[in-house]
Protein backbone atom coordinates (compact mmCIF):
# COMPACT_ATOMS: atom_id res chain seq x y z
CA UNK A 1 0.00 0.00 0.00
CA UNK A 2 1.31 3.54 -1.19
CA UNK A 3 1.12 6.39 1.30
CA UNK A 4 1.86 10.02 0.89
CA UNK A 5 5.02 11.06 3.76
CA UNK A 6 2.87 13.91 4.55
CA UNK A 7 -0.11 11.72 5.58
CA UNK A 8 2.37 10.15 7.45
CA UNK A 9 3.78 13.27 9.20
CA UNK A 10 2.59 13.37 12.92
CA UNK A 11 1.56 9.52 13.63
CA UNK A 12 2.10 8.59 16.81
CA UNK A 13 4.62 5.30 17.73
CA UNK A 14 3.61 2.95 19.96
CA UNK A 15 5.23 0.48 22.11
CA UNK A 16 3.84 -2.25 24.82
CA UNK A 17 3.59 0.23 27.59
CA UNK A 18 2.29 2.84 25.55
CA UNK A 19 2.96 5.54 23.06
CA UNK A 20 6.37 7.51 22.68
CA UNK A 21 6.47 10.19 20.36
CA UNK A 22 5.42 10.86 16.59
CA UNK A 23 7.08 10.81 13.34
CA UNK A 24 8.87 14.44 12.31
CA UNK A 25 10.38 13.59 9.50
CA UNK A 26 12.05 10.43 6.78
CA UNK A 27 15.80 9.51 5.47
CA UNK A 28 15.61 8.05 1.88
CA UNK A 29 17.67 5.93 0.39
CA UNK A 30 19.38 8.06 -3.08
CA UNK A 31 19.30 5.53 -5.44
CA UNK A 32 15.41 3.59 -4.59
CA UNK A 33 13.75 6.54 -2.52
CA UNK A 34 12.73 3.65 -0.16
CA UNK A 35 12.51 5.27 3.37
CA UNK A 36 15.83 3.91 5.14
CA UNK A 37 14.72 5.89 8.41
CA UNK A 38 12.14 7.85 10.70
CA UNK A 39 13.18 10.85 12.33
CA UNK A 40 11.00 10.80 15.38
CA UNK A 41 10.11 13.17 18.74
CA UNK A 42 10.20 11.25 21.85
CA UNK A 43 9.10 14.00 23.84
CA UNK A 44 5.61 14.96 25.41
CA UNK A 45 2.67 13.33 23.36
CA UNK A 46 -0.61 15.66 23.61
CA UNK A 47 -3.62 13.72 23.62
């Protein structure tokens, strides 16, 4: 399934005891433009 980064922008990551932060931003790989990486916030989470 093909998803747009900015719909992707903002969702929250979750873990067994809970969420931790939200996505900020993605590393691509140069040659496929397959995200290699999440930039994330692990700070506060507003609800």
């Amino acid at each position: 399934m093909k998803r747009s980064t900015k719909e992707l922008m903002g969702y929250t990551l979750q873990a067994k005891d809970g969420t931790k932060g939200t996505v900020k931003d993605f590393i691509f790989d140069e040659e496929s433009w397959i995200i290699r990486y999440l930039k994330t916030d692990l700070g506060f989470v507003s609800k």
